[in-house]
C-alpha atoms as a PDB file:
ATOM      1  CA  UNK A   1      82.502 113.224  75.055  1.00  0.00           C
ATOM      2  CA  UNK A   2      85.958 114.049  73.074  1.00  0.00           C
ATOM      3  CA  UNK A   3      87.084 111.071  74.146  1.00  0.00           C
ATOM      4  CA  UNK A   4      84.184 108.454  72.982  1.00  0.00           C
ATOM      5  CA  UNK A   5      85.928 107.991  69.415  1.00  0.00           C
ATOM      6  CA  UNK A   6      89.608 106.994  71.390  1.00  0.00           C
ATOM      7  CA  UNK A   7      87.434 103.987  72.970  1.00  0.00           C
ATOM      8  CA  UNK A   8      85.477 102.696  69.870  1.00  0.00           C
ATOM      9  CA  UNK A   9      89.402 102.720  68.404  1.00  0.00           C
ATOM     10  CA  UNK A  10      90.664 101.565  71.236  1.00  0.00           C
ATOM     11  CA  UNK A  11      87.959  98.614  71.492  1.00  0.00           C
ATOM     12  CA  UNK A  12      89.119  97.416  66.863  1.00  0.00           C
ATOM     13  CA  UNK A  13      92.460  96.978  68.159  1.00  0.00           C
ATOM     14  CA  UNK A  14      91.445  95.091  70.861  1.00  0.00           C
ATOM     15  CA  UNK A  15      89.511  92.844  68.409  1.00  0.00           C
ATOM     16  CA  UNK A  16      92.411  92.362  66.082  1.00  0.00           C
ATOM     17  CA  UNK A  17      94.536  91.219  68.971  1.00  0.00           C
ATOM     18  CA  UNK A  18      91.834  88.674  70.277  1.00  0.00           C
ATOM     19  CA  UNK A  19      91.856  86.994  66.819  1.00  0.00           C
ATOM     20  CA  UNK A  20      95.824  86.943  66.498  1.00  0.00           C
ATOM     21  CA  UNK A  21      95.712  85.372  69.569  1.00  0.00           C
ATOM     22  CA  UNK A  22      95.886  81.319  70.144  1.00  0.00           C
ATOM     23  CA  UNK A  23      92.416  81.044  71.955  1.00  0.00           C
ATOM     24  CA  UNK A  24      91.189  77.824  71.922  1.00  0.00           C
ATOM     25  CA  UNK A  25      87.399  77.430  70.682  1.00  0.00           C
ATOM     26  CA  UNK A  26      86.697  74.627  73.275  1.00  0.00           C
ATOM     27  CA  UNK A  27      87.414  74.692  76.907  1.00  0.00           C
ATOM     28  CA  UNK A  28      91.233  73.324  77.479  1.00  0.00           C
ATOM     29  CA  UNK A  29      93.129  72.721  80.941  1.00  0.00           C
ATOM     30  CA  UNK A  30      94.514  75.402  82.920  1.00  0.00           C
ATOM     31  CA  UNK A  31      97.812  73.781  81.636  1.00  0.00           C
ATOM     32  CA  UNK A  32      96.935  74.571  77.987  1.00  0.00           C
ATOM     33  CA  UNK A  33      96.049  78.700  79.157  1.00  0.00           C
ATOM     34  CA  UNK A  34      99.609  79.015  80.941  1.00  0.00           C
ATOM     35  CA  UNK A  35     101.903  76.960  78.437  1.00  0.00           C
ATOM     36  CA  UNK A  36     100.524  78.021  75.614  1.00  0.00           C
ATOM     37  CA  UNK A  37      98.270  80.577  75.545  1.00  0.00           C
ATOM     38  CA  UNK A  38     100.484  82.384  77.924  1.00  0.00           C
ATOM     39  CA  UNK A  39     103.518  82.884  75.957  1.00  0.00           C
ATOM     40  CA  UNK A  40     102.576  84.485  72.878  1.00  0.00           C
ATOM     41  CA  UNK A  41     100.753  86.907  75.005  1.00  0.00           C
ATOM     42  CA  UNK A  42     103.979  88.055  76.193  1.00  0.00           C
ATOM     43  CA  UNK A  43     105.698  87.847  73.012  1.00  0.00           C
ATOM     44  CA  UNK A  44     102.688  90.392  71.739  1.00  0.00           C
ATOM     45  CA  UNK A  45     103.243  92.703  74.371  1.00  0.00           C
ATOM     46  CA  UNK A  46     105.239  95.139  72.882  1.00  0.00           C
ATOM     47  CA  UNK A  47     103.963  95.221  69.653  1.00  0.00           C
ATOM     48  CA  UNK A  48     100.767  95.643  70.741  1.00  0.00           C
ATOM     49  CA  UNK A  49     101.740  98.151  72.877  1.00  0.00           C
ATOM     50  CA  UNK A  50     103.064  99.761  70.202  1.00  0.00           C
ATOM     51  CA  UNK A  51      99.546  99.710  67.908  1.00  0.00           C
ATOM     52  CA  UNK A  52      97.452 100.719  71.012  1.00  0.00           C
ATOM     53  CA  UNK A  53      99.941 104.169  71.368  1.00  0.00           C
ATOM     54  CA  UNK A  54      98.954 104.972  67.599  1.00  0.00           C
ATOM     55  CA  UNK A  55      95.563 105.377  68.453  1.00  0.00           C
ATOM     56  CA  UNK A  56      94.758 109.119  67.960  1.00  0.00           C
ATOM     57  CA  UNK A  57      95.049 110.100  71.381  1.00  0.00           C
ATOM     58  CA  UNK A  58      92.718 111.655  74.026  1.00  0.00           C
ATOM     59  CA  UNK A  59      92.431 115.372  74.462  1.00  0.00           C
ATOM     60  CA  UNK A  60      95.447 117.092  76.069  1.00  0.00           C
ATOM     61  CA  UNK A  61      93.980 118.625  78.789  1.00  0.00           C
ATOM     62  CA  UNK A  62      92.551 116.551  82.288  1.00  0.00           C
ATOM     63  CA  UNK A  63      88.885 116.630  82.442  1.00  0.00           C
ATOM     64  CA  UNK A  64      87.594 118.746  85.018  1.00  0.00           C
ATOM     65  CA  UNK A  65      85.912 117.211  88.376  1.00  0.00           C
ATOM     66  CA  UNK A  66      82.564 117.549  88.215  1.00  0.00           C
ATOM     67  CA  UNK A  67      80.501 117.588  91.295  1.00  0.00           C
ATOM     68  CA  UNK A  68      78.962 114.226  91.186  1.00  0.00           C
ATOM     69  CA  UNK A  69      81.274 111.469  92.690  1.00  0.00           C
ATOM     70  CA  UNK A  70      82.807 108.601  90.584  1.00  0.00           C
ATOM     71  CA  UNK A  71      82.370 106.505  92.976  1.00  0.00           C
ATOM     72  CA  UNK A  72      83.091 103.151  91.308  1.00  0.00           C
ATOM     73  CA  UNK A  73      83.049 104.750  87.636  1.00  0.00           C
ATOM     74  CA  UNK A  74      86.686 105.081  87.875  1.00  0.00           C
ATOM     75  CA  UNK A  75      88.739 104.907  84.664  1.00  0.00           C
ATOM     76  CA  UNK A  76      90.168 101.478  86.259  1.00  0.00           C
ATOM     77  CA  UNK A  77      87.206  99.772  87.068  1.00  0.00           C
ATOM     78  CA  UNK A  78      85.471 100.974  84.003  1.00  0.00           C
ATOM     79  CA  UNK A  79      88.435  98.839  82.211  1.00  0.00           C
ATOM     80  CA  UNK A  80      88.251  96.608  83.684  1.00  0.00           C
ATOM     81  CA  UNK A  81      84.577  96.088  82.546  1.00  0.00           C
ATOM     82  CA  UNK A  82      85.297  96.764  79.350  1.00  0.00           C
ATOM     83  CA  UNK A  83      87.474  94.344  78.406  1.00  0.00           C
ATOM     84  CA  UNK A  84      85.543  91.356  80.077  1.00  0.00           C
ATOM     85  CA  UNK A  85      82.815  92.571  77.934  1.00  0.00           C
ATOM     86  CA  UNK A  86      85.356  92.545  75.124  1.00  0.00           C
ATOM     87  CA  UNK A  87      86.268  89.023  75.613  1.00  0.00           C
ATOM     88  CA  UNK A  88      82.672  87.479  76.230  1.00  0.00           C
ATOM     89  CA  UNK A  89      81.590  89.234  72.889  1.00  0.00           C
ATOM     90  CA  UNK A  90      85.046  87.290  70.932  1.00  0.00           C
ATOM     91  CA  UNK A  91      83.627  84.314  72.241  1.00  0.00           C
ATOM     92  CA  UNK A  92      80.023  84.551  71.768  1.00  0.00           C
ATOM     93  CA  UNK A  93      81.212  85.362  67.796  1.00  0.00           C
ATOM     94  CA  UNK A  94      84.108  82.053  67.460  1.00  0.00           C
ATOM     95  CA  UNK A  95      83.252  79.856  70.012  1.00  0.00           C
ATOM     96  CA  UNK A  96      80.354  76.688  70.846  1.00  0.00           C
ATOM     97  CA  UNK A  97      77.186  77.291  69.073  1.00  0.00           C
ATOM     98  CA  UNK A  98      78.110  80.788  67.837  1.00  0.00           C
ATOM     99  CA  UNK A  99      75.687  84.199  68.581  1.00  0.00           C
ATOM    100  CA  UNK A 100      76.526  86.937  66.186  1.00  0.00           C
ATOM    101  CA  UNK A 101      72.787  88.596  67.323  1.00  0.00           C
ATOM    102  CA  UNK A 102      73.538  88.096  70.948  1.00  0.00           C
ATOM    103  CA  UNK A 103      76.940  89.274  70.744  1.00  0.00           C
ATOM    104  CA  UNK A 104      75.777  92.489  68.591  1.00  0.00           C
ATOM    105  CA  UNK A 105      73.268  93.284  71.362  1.00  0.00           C
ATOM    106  CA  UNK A 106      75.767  92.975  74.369  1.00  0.00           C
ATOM    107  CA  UNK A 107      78.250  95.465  72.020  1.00  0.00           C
ATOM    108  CA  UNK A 108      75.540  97.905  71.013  1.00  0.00           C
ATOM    109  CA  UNK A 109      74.079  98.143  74.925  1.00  0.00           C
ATOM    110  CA  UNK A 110      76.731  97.137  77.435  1.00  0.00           C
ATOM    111  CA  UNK A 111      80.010  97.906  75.574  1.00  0.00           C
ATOM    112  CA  UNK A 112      78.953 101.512  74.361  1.00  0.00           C
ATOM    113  CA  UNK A 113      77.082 102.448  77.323  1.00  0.00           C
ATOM    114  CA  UNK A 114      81.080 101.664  79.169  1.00  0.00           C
ATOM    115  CA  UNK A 115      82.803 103.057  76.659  1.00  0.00           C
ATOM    116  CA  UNK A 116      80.828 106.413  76.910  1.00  0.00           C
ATOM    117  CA  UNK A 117      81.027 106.568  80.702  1.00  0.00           C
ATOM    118  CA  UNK A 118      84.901 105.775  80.041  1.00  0.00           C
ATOM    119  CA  UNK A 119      84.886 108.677  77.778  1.00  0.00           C
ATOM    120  CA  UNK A 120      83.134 110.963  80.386  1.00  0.00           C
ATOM    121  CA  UNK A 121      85.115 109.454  83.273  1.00  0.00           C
ATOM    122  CA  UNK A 122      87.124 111.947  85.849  1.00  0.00           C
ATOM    123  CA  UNK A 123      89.247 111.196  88.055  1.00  0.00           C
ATOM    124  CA  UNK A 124      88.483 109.236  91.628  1.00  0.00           C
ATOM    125  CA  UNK A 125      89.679 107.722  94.529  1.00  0.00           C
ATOM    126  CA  UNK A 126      87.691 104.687  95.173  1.00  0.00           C
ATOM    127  CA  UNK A 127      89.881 101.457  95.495  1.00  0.00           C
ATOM    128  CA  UNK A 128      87.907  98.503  96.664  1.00  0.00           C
ATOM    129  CA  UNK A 129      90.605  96.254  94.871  1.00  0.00           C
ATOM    130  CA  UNK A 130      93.165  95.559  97.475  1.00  0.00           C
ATOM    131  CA  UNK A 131      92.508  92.184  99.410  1.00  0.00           C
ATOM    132  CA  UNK A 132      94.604  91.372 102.156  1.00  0.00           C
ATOM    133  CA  UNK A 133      97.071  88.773 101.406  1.00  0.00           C
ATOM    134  CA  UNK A 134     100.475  87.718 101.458  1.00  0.00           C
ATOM    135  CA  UNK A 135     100.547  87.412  97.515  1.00  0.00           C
ATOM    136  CA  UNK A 136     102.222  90.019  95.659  1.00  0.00           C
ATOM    137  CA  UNK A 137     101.672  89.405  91.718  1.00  0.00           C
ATOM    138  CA  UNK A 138     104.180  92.675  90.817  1.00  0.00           C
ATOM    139  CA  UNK A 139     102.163  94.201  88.019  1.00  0.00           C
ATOM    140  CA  UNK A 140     104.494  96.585  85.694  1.00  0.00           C
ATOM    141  CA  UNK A 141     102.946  98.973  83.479  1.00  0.00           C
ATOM    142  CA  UNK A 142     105.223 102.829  82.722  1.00  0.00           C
ATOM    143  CA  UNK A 143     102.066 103.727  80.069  1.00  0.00           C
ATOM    144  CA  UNK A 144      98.355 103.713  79.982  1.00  0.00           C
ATOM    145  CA  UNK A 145      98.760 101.428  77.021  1.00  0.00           C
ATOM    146  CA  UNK A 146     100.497  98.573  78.868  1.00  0.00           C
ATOM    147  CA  UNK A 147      98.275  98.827  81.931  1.00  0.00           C
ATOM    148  CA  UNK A 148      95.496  98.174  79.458  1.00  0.00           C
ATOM    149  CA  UNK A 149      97.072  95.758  77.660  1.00  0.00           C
ATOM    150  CA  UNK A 150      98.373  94.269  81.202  1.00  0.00           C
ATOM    151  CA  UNK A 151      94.446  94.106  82.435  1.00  0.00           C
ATOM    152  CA  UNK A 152      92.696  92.585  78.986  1.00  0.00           C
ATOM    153  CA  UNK A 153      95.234  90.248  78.627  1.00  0.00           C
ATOM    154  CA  UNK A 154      95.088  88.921  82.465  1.00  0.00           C
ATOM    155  CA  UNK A 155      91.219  88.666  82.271  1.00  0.00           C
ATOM    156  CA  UNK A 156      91.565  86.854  79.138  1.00  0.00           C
ATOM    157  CA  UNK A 157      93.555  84.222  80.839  1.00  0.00           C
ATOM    158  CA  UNK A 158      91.631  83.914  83.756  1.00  0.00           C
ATOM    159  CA  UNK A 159      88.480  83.176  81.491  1.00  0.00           C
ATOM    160  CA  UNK A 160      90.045  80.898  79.343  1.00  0.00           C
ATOM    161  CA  UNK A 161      91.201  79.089  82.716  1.00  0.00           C
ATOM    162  CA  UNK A 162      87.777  79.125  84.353  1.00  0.00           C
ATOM    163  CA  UNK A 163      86.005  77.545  81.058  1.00  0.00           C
ATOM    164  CA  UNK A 164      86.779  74.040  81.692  1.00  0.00           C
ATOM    165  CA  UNK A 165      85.329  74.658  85.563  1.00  0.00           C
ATOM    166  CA  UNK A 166      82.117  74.914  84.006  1.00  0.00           C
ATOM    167  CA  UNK A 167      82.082  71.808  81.638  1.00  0.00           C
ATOM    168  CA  UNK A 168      84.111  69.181  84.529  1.00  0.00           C
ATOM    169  CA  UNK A 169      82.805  67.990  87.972  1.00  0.00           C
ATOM    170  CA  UNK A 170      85.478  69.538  89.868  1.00  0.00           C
ATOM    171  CA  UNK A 171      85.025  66.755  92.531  1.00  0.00           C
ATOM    172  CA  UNK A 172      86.254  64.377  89.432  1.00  0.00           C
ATOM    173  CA  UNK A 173      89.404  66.232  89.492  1.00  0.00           C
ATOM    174  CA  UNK A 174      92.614  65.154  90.770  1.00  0.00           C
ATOM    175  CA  UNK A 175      93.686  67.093  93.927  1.00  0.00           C
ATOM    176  CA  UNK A 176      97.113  68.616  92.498  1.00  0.00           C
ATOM    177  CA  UNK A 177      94.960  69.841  89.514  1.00  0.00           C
ATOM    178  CA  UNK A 178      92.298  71.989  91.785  1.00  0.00           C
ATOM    179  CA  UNK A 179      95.531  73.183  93.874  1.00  0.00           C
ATOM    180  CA  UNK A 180      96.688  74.447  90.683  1.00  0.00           C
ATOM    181  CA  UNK A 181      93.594  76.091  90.165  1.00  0.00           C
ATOM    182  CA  UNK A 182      93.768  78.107  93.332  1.00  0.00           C
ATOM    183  CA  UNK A 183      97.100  79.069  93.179  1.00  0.00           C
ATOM    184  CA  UNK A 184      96.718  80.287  89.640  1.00  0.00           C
ATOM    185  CA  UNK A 185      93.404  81.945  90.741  1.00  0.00           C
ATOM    186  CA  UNK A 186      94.406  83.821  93.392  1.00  0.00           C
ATOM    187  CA  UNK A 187      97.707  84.816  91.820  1.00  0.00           C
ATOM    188  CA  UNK A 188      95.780  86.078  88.474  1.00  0.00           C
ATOM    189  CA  UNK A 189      93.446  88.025  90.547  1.00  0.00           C
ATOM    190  CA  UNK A 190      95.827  89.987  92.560  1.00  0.00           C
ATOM    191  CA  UNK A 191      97.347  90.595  89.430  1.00  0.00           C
ATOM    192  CA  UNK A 192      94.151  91.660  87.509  1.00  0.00           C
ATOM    193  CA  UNK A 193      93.979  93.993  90.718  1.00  0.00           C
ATOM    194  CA  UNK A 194      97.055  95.419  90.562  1.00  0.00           C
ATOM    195  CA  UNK A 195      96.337  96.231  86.787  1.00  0.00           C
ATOM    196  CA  UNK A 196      93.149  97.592  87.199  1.00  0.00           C
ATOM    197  CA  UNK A 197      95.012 100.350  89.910  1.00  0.00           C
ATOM    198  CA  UNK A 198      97.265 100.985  87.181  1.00  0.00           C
ATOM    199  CA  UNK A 199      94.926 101.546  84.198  1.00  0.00           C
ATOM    200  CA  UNK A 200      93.788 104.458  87.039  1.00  0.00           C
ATOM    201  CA  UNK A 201      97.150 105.891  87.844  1.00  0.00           C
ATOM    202  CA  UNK A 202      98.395 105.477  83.834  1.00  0.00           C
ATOM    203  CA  UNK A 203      95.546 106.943  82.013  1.00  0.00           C
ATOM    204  CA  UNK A 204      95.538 109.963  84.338  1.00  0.00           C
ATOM    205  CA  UNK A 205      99.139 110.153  83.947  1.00  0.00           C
ATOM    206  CA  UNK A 206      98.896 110.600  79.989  1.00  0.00           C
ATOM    207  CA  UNK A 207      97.290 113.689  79.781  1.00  0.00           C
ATOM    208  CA  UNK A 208      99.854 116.903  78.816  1.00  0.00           C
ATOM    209  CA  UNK A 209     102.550 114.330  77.888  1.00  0.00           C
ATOM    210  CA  UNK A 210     100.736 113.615  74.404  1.00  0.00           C
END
């Protein structure tokens, strides 16, 4: 597991961004997310970028295939998980009636139990993310650092968007507002998909070039 200590690094940092970050404590408007919340993101991009490459790195060499399949314990949708775990722990800590115990228990069972499969991880070929659609979000990541920063950053949005779906009667809502939700839904999901095939092709790309 030479890898395990690159994740529980990788997972600080990811902390430390989540509370530079504007996130609202209550539930806002999808308005709010995409004006606001939006922005800095992408004025934090490359610095962040910058403090996820100075993690010690990985070992140089590729893991070797083993002979049980990934299957869907690919490097990308391992991420994937990993950072919506990230972000539901950040808000069971800051936000509503706050659950320190709650959000210790999901880190100490379902964060290190992905972090050590991410750490053991080899690489696969399943890719049940494509949908067939017409949208193309044009997801842009040269590193493994901006795919991940791409992926935890675009699941952060889309649960910040959904909140407020949970709180309102969507039938209450005015009709331009829920066709705002779908477009942004089915934009930021193609997107998150896009990212998630680029955490795959990006982290397998960085080993030897360390």
């Amino acid at each position: 597991m030479e890898n395990y200590q690159y994740f529980i690094d990788l997972y600080s940092k990811s902390k430390e961004l989540l509370n530079k970050l504007p996130i609202e404590l209550t539930p806002q408007a999808l308005d709010n997310t995409l004006n606001k919340l939006k922005p800095v993101i992408e004025a934090f991009e490359a610095e962040q970028v910058a403090v996820f490459k100075n993690i010690p790195h990985f070992k140089e060499e590729k893991p070797v295939s083993n002979q049980y399949s990934q299957g869907l314990n690919t490097i990308g949708m391992l991420t994937d998980r990993f950072t919506i775990l990230l972000i539901r722990e950040w808000c069971l800590r800051n936000k509503g009636l706050k659950n320190n115990e709650k959000a210790d228990q999901l880190y100490d069972t379902q964060t290190t139990e992905i972090m050590k499969a991410m750490a053991e991880a080899r690489q696969g070929y399943s890719s049940l993310n494509s949908k067939v659609t017409n949208i193309k979000a044009d997801a842009k990541a040269n590193t493994w650092e901006a795919a991940y920063y791409g992926l935890l950053t675009t699941n952060l949005l889309l649960w910040e968007s959904q909140e407020v779906l949970y709180i309102k009667d969507i039938q209450s809502l005015p009709v331009e507002e829920i066709r705002d939700y779908i477009k942004w839904f089915s934009f930021g999901n193609i997107l998150r998909n896009e990212y998630i095939e680029l955490c795959e092709l990006r982290y397998w790309d960085s080993f030897n070039k360390i």
